[in-house]
N, C-alpha and C. Protein backbone atom coordinates (compact mmCIF):
# COMPACT_ATOMS: atom_id res chain seq x y z
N UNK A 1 49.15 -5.64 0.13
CA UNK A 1 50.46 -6.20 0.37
C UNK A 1 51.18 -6.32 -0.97
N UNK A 2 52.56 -5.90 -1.09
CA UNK A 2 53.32 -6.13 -2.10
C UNK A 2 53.36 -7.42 -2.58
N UNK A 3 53.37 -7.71 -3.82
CA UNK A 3 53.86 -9.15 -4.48
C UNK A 3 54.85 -8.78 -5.58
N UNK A 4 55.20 -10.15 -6.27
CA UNK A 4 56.97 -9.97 -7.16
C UNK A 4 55.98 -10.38 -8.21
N UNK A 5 55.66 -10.00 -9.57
CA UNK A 5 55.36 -11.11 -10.53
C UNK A 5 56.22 -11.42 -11.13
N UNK A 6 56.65 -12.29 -12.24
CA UNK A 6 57.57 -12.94 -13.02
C UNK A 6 58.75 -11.77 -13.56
N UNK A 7 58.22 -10.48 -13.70
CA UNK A 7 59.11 -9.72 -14.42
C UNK A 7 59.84 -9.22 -13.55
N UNK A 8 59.56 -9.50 -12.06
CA UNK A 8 60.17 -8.88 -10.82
C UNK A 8 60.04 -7.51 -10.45
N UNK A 9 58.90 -6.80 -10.77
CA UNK A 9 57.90 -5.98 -10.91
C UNK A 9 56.90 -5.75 -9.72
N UNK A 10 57.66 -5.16 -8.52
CA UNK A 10 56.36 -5.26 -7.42
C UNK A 10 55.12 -4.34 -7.64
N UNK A 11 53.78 -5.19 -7.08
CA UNK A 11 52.58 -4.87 -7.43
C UNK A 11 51.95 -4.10 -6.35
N UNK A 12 50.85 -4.02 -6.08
CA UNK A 12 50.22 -3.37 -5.03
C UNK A 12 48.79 -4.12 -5.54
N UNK A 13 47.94 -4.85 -4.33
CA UNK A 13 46.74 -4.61 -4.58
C UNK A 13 45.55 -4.03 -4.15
N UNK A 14 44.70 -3.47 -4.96
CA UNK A 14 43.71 -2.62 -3.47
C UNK A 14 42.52 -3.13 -4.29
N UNK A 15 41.46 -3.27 -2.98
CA UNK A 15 40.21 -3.28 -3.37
C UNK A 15 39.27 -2.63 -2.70
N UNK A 16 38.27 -1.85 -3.45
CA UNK A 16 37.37 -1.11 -2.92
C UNK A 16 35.63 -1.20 -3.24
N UNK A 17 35.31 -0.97 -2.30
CA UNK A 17 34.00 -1.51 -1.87
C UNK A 17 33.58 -0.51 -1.62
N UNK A 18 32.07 0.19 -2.42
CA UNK A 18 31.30 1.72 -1.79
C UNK A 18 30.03 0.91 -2.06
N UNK A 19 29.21 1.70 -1.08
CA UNK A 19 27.94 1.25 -1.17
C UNK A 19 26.60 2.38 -0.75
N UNK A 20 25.82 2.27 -1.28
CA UNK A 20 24.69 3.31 -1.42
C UNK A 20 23.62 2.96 -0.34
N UNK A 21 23.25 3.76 0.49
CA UNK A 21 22.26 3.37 1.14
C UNK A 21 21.10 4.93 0.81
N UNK A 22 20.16 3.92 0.89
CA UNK A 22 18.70 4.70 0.11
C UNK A 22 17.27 5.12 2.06
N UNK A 23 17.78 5.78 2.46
CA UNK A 23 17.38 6.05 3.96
C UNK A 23 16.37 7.06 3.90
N UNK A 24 14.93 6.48 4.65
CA UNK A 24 13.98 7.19 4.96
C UNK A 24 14.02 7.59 6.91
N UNK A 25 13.24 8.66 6.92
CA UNK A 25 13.36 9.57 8.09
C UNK A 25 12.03 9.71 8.50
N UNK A 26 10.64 8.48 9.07
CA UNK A 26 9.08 9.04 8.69
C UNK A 26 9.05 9.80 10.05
N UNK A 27 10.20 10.50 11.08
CA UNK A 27 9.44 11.11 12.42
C UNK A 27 10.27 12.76 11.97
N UNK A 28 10.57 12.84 11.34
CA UNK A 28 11.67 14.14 10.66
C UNK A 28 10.34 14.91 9.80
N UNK A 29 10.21 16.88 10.34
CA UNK A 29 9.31 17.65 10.08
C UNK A 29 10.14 18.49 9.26
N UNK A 30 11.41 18.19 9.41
CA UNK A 30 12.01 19.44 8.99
C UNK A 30 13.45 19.27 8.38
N UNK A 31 14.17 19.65 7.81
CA UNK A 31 15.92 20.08 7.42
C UNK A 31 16.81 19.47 8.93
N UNK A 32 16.50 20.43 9.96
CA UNK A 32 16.99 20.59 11.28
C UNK A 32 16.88 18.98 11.84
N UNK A 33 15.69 18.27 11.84
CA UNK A 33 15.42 17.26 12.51
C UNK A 33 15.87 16.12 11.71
N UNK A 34 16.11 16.07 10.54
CA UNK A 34 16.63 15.28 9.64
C UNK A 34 18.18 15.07 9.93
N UNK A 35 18.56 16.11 10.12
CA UNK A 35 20.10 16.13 10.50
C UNK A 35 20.39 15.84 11.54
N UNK A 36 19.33 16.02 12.94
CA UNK A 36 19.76 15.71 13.73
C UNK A 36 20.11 14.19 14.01
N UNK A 37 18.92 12.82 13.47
CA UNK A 37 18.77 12.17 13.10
C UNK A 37 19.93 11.49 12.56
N UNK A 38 20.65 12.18 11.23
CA UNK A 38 21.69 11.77 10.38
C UNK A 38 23.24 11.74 10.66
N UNK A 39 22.92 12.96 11.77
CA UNK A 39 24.60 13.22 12.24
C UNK A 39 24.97 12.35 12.96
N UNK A 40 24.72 11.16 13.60
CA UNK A 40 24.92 10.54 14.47
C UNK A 40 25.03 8.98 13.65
N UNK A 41 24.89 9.34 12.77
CA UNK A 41 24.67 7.96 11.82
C UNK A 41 26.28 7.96 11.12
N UNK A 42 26.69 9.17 10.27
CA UNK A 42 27.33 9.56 9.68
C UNK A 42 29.03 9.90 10.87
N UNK A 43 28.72 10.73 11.45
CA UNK A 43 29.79 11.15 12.57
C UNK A 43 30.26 9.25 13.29
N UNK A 44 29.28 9.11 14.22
CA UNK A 44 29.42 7.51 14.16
C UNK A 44 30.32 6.57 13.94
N UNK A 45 29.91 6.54 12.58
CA UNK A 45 29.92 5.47 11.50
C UNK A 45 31.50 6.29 11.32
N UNK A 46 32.58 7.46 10.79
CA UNK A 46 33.22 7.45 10.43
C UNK A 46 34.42 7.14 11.52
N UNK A 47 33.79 7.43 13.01
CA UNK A 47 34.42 7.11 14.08
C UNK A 47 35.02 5.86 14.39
N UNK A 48 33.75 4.98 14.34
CA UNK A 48 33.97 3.32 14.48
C UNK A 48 34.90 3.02 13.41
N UNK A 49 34.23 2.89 12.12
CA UNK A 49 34.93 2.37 11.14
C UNK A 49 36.18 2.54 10.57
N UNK A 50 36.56 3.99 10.59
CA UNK A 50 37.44 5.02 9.90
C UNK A 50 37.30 5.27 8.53
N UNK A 51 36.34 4.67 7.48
CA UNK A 51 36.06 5.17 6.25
C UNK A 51 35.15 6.39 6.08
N UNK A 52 35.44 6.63 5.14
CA UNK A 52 34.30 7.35 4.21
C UNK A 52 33.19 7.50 3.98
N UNK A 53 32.18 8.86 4.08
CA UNK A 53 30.98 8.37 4.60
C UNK A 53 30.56 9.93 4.12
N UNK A 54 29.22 9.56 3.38
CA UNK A 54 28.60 11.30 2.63
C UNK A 54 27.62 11.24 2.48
N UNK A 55 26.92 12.42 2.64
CA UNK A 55 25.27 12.55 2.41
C UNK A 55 25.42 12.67 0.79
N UNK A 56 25.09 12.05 -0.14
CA UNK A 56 24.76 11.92 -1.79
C UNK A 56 23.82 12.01 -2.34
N UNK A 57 22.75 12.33 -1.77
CA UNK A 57 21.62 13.21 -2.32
C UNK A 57 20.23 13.01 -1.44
N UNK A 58 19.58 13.85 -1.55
CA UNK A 58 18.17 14.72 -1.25
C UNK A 58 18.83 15.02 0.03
N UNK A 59 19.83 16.17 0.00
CA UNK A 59 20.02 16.75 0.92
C UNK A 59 19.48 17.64 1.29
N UNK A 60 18.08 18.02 0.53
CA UNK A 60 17.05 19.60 0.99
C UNK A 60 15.86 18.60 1.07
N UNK A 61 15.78 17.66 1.48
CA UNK A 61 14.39 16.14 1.11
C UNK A 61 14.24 16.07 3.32
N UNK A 62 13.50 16.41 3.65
CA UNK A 62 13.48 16.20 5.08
C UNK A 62 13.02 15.04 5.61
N UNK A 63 12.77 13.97 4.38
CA UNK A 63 12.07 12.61 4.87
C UNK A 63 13.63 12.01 4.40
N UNK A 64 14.00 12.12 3.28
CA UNK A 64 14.84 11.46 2.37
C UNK A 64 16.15 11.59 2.80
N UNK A 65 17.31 10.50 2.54
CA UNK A 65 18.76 10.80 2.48
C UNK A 65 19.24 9.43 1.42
N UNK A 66 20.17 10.10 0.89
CA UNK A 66 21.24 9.03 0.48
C UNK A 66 22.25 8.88 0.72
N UNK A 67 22.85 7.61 1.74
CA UNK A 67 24.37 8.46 2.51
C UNK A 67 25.26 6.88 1.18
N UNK A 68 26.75 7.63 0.85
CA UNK A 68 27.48 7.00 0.39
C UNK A 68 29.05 6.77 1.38
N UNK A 69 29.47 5.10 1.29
CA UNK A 69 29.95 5.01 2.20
C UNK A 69 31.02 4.42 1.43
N UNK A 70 32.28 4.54 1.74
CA UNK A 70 33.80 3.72 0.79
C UNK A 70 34.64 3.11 1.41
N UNK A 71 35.08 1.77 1.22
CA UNK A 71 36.24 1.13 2.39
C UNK A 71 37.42 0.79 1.13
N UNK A 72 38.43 1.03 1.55
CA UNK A 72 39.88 0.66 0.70
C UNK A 72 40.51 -0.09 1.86
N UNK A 73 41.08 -1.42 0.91
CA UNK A 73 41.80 -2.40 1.97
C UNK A 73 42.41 -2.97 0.97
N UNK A 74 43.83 -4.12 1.62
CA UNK A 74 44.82 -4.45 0.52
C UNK A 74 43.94 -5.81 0.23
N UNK A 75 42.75 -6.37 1.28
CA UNK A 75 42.33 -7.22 1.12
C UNK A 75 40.82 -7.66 0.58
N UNK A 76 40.30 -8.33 0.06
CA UNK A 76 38.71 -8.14 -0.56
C UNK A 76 37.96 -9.00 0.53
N UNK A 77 38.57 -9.54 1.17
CA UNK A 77 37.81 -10.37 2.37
C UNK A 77 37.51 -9.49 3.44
N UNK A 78 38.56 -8.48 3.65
CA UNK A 78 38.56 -7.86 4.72
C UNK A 78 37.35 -6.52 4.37
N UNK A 79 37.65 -6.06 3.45
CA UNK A 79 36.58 -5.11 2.77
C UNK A 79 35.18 -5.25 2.69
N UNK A 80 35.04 -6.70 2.74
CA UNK A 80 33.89 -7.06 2.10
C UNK A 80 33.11 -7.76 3.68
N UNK A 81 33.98 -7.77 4.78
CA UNK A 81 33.51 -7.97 6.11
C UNK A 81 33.51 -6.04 7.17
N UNK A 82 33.96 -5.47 6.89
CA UNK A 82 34.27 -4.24 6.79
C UNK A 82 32.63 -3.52 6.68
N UNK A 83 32.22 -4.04 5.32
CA UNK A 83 31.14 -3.19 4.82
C UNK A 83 29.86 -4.01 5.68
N UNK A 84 29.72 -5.25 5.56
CA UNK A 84 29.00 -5.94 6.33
C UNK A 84 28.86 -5.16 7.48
N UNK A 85 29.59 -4.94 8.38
CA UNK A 85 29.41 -4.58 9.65
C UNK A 85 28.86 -2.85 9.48
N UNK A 86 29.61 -2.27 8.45
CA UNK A 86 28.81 -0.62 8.20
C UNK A 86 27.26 -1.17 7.79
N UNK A 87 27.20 -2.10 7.05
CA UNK A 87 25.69 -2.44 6.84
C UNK A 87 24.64 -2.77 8.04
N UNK A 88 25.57 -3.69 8.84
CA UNK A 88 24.67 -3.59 10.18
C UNK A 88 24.29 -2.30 11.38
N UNK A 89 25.59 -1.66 11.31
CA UNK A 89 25.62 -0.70 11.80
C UNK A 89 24.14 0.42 11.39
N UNK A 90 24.76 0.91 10.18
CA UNK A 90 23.00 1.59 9.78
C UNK A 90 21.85 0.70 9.69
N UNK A 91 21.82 -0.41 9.84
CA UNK A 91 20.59 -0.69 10.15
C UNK A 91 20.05 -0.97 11.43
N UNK A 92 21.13 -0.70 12.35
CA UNK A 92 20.69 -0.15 14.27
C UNK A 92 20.07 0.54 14.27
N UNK A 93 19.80 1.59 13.80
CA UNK A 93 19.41 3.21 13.87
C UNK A 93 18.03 3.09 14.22
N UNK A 94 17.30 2.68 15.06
CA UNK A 94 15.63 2.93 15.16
C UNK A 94 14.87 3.99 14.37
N UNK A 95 15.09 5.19 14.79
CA UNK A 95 14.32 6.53 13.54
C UNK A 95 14.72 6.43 12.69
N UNK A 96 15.48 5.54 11.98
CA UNK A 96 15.84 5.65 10.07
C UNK A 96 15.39 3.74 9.14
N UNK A 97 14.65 4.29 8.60
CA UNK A 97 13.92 3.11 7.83
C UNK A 97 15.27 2.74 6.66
N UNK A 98 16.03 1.91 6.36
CA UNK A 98 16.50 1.61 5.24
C UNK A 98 15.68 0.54 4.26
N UNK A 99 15.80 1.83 3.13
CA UNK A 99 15.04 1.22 1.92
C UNK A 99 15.39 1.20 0.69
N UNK A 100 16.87 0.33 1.28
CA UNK A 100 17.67 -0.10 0.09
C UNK A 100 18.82 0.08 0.49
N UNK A 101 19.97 -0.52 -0.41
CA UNK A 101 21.31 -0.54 -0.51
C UNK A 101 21.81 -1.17 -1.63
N UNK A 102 23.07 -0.56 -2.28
CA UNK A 102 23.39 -1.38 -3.50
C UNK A 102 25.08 -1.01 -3.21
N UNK A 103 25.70 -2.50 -3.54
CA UNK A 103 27.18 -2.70 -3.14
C UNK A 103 27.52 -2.15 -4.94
N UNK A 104 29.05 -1.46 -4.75
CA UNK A 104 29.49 -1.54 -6.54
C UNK A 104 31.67 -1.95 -5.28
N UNK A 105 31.76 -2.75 -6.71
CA UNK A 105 33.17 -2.99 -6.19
C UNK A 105 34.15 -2.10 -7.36
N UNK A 106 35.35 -1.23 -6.98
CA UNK A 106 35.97 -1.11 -7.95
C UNK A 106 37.03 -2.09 -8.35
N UNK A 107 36.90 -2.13 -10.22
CA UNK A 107 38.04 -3.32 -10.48
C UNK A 107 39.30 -2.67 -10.61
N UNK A 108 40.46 -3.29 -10.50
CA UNK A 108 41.76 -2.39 -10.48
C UNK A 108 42.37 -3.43 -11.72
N UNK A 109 42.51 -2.21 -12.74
CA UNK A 109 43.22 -3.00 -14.02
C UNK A 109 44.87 -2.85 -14.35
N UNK A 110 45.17 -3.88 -14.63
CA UNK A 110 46.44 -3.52 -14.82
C UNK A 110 47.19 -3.10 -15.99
């Protein structure tokens, strides 16, 4: 939401919230079965939510994934309830073990 500061200078604020999730796959034999697994996590997740959402590494790993996920909002409350719920969300998933997650916020400097 716009604000005025003293110089009468409208601002903008955004805050953004990405977060790493570190996801094991122990019933996945293969590439194929891994994905099958993942697409539904990922497709999903960008459906419900409407953010941002990427496989970020061991994408040739048939046990392994790292999916990265990003919310932009004018608000940090709202962002930060936003991700909560993507957090619960992947951790519905029965065939996917999460083993780990790490929040990073970006700061916006002026």
């Amino acid at each position: 939401m716009p604000t005025k500061n003293a110089t009468r200078e409208v601002t903008f604020t955004m805050h953004v919230v990405a977060c790493r999730f570190e996801l094991r796959f122990p019933q996945c034999q293969s590439l194929k079965a891994k994905r099958s697994v993942l697409r539904p996590l990922i497709e999903g997740g960008r459906h419900r939510f409407g953010v941002s959402w990427a496989e970020v590494d061991h994408q040739n790993t048939w046990q392994r994934s790292d999916i990265g996920v990003a919310v932009v909002s004018d608000s940090a409350t709202k962002a930060a309830e936003v991700m909560d719920d993507i957090e619960r969300f992947v951790w519905s998933f029965p065939d996917i073990e999460v083993l780990g997650s790490v929040r990073s916020w970006l700061e916006e400097l002026d």
